[in-house]
Protein backbone atom coordinates (compact mmCIF):
# COMPACT_ATOMS: atom_id res chain seq x y z
CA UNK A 1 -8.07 0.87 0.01
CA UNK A 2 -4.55 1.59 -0.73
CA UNK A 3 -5.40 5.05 -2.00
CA UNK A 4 -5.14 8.01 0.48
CA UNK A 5 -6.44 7.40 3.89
CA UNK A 6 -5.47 3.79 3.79
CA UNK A 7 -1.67 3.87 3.43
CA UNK A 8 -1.45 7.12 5.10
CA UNK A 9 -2.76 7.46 8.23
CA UNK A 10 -1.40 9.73 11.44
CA UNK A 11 0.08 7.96 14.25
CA UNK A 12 0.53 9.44 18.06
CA UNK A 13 2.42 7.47 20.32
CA UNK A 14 3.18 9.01 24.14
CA UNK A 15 5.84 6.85 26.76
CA UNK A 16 6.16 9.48 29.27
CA UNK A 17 10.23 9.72 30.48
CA UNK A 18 11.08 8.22 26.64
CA UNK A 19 9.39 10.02 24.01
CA UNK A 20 9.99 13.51 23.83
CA UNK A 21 7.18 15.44 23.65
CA UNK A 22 6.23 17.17 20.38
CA UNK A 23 8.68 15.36 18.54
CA UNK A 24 7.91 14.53 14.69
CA UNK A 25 8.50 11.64 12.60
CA UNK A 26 8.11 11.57 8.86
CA UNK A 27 9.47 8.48 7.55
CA UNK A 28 7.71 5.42 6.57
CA UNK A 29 6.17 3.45 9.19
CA UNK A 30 3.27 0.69 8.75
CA UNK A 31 1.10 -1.06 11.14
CA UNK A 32 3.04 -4.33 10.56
CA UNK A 33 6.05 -2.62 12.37
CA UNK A 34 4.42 -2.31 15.38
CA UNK A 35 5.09 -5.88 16.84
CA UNK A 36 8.54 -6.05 15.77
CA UNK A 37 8.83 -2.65 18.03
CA UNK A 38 7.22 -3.79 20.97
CA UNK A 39 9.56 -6.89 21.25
CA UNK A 40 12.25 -4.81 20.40
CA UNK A 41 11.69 -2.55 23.29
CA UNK A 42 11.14 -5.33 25.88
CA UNK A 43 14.54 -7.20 24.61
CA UNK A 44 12.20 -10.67 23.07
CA UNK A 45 13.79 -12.41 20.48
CA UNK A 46 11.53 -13.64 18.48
CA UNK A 47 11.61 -17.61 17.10
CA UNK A 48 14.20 -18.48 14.58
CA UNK A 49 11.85 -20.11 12.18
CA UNK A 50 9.40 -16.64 12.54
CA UNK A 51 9.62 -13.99 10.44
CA UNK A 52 8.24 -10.72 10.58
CA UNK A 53 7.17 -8.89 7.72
CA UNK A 54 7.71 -5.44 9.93
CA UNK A 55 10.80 -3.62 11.21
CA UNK A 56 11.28 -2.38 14.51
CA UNK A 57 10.91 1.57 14.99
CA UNK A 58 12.42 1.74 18.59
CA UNK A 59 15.31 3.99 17.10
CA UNK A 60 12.38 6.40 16.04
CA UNK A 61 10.92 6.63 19.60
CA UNK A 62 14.55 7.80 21.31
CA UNK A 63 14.55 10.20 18.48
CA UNK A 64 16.19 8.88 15.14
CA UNK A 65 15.69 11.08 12.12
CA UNK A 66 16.52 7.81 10.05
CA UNK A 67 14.59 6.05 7.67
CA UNK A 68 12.89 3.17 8.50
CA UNK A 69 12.74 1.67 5.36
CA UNK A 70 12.76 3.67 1.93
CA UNK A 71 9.95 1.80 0.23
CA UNK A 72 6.61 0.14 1.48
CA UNK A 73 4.53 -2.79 -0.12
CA UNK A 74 0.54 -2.74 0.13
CA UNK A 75 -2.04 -5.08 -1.06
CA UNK A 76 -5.91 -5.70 -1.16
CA UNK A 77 -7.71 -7.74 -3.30
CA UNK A 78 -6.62 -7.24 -6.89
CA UNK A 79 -4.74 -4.14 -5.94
CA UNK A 80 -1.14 -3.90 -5.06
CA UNK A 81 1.28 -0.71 -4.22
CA UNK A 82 4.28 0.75 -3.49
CA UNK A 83 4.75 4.13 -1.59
CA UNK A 84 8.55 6.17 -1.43
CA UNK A 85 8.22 9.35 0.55
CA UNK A 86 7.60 11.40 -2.82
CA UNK A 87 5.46 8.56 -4.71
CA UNK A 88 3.23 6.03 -4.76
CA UNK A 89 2.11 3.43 -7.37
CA UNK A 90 -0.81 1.65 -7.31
CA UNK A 91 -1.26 -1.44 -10.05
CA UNK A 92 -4.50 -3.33 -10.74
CA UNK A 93 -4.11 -6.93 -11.93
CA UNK A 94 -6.99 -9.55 -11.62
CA UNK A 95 -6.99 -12.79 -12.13
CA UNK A 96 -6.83 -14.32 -15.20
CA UNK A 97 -10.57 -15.81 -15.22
CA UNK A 98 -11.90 -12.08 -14.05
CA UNK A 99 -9.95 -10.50 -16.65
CA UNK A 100 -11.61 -12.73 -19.27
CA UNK A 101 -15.05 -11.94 -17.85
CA UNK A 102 -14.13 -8.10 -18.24
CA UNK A 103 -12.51 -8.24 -21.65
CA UNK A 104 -15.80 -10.25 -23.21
CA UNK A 105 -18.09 -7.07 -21.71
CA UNK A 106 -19.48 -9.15 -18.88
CA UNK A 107 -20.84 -6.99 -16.40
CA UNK A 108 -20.38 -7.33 -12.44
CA UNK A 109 -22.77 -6.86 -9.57
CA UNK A 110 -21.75 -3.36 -7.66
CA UNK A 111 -22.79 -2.62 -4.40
CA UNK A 112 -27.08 -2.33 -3.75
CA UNK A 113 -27.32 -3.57 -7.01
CA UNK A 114 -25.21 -1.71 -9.49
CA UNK A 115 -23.88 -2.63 -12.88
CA UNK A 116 -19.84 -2.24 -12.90
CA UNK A 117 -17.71 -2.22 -15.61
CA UNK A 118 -15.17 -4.12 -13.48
CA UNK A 119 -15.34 -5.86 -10.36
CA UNK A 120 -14.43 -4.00 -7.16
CA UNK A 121 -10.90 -4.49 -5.88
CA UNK A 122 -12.11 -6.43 -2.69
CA UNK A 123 -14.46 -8.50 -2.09
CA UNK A 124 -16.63 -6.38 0.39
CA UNK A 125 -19.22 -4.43 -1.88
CA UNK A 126 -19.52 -1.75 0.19
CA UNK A 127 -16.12 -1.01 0.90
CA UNK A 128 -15.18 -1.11 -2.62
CA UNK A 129 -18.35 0.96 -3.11
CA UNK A 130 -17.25 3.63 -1.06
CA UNK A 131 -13.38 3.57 -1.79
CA UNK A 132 -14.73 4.09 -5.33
CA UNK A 133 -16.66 7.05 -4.77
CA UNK A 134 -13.92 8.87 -2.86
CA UNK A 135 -10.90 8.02 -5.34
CA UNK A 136 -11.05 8.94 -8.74
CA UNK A 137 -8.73 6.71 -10.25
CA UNK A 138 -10.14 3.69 -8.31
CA UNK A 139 -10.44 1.53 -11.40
CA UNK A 140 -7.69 2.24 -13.28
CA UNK A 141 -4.82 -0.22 -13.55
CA UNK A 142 -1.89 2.04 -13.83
CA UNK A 143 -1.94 4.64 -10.98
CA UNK A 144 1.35 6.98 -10.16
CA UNK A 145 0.85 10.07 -7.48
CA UNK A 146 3.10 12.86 -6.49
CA UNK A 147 2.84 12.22 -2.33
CA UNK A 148 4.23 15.76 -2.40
CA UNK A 149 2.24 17.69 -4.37
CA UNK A 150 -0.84 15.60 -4.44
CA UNK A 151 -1.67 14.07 -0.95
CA UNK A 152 -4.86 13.70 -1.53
CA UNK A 153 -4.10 11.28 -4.77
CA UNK A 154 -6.65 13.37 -7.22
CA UNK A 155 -4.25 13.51 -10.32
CA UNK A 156 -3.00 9.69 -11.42
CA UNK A 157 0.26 11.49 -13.71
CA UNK A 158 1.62 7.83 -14.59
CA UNK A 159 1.36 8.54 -18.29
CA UNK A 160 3.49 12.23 -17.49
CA UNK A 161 6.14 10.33 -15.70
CA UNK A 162 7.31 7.24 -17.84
CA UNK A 163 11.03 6.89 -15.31
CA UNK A 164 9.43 7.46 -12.45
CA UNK A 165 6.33 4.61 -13.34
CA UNK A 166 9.62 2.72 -14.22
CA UNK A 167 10.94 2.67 -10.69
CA UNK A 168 8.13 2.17 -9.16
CA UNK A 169 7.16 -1.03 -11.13
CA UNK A 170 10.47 -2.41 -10.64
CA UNK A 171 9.97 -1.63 -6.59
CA UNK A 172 7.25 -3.44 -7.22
CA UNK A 173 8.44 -6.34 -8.89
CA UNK A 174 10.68 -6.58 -6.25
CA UNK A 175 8.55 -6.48 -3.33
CA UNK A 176 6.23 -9.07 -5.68
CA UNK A 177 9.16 -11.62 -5.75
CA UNK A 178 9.48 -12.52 -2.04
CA UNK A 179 5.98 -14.38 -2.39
CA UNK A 180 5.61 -17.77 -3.66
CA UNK A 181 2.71 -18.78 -5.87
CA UNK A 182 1.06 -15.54 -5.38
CA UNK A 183 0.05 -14.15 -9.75
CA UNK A 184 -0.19 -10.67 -10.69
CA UNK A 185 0.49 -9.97 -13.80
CA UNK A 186 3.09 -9.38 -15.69
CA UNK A 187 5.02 -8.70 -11.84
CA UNK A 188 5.45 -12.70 -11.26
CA UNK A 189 5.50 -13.74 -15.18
C-alpha cells in the first residue's frame, strides 16, 4: 500500500566507530536508496549505462541534517504517490478498459469472494483486502494527507486544500514524466 505503514516505515542502522549513537534522521529516505549508499560507502562506481533510481544517504550516516531529496515517488498497481515531509498525495487511475468496466456498474471479485465496487489497487486479493480494511480512503481517487497532523492518514482533506492538491499533482506529473509508455491518466495525457 502506499498509505501509512507502506511509505513510512522506521529505519535503524548501527556501524559501530561511524554512526553516532542515538543520532536522528528525519528526512526522506526510501528503500531504493539503499544500494546507491552501500556503493557509495565502499567507493564503486557504478556502470555508465546504469542508473539508479535511489540516492546515496552516506552524508546522513556521518551526520548530515540535509535533505536527501525533498519529494518521493511511490507506485502499486493502479495507485501512484507523492510524499513532501508535510504531505502526501495519493492518485488512483486505472486503466482505461477497467475504468469502462467500473463506469457501466460491472462488479469485481474481492477477496474470499466479495462483490467490489472497484477493483483492488493490486493484483493480490488479499493484500488489497487488508490495505482496504485498514485505510479509509483506500478507494478513492483523489487522496491529500497532512503527514503532520495526520500520520496515521485517517482524514483525506484534498477537497479543503485546492493549492496544496495543486502542488502535489504537478510533483506528480513530474515524477510521472521520466517514464516512457507508462498511462495514468490525465498525468501522461
Amino acid at each position: 500500500t502506499l498509505h501509512d505503514y507502506g511509505m513510512r516505515v522506521p529505519m535503524l542502522i548501527k556501524w559501530e566507530g561511524t554512526i553516532t549513537p542515538g543520532q536522528t534522521y528525519d528526512g526522506i529516505v526510501a528503500n531504493i536508496d539503499v544500494a546507491p549508499t552501500i556503493m557509495d560507502i565502499v567507493g564503486i562506481t557504478p556502470p555508465a549505462d546504469y542508473e539508479f533510481d535511489g540516492l546515496s544517504f552516506k552524508d546522513v550516516l556521518y551526520g548530515s541534517k540535509k535533505p536527501l531529496r525533498e519529494v518521493l515517488f511511490g507506485e502499486l498497481g493502479h495507485s501512484r504517490a507523492v510524499l513532501t515531509k508535510s504531505w502526501k498525495y495519493i492518485a488512483i487511475r486505472y486503466p482505461e478498459d477497467v475504468q469502462a468496466k467500473i463506469d457501466a456498474g460491472q462488479k469485481f471479485s474481492g477477496w474470499q469472494g466479495r462483490e467490489l465496487d472497484r477493483p483492488y489497487l493490486t493484483r493480490n486479493g488479499h493484500l488489497g483486502f487488508h490495505a482496504s480494511q485498514a485505510n479509509p480512503n483506500y478507494f478513492e481517487l483523489d487522496q491529500l494527507y497532512n503527514r503532520k497532523t495526520d500520520i496515521a492518514e485517517t482524514q483525506n482533506i484534498y477537497s479543503q486544500n485546492p493549492e496544496v492538491a495543486a502542488t502535489m499533482k504537478r510533483y506528480l506529473a513530474t515524477a510521472l514524466s521520466e517514464f516512457e509508455n507508462r498511462p495514468f491518466g490525465e498525468f501522461t495525457r
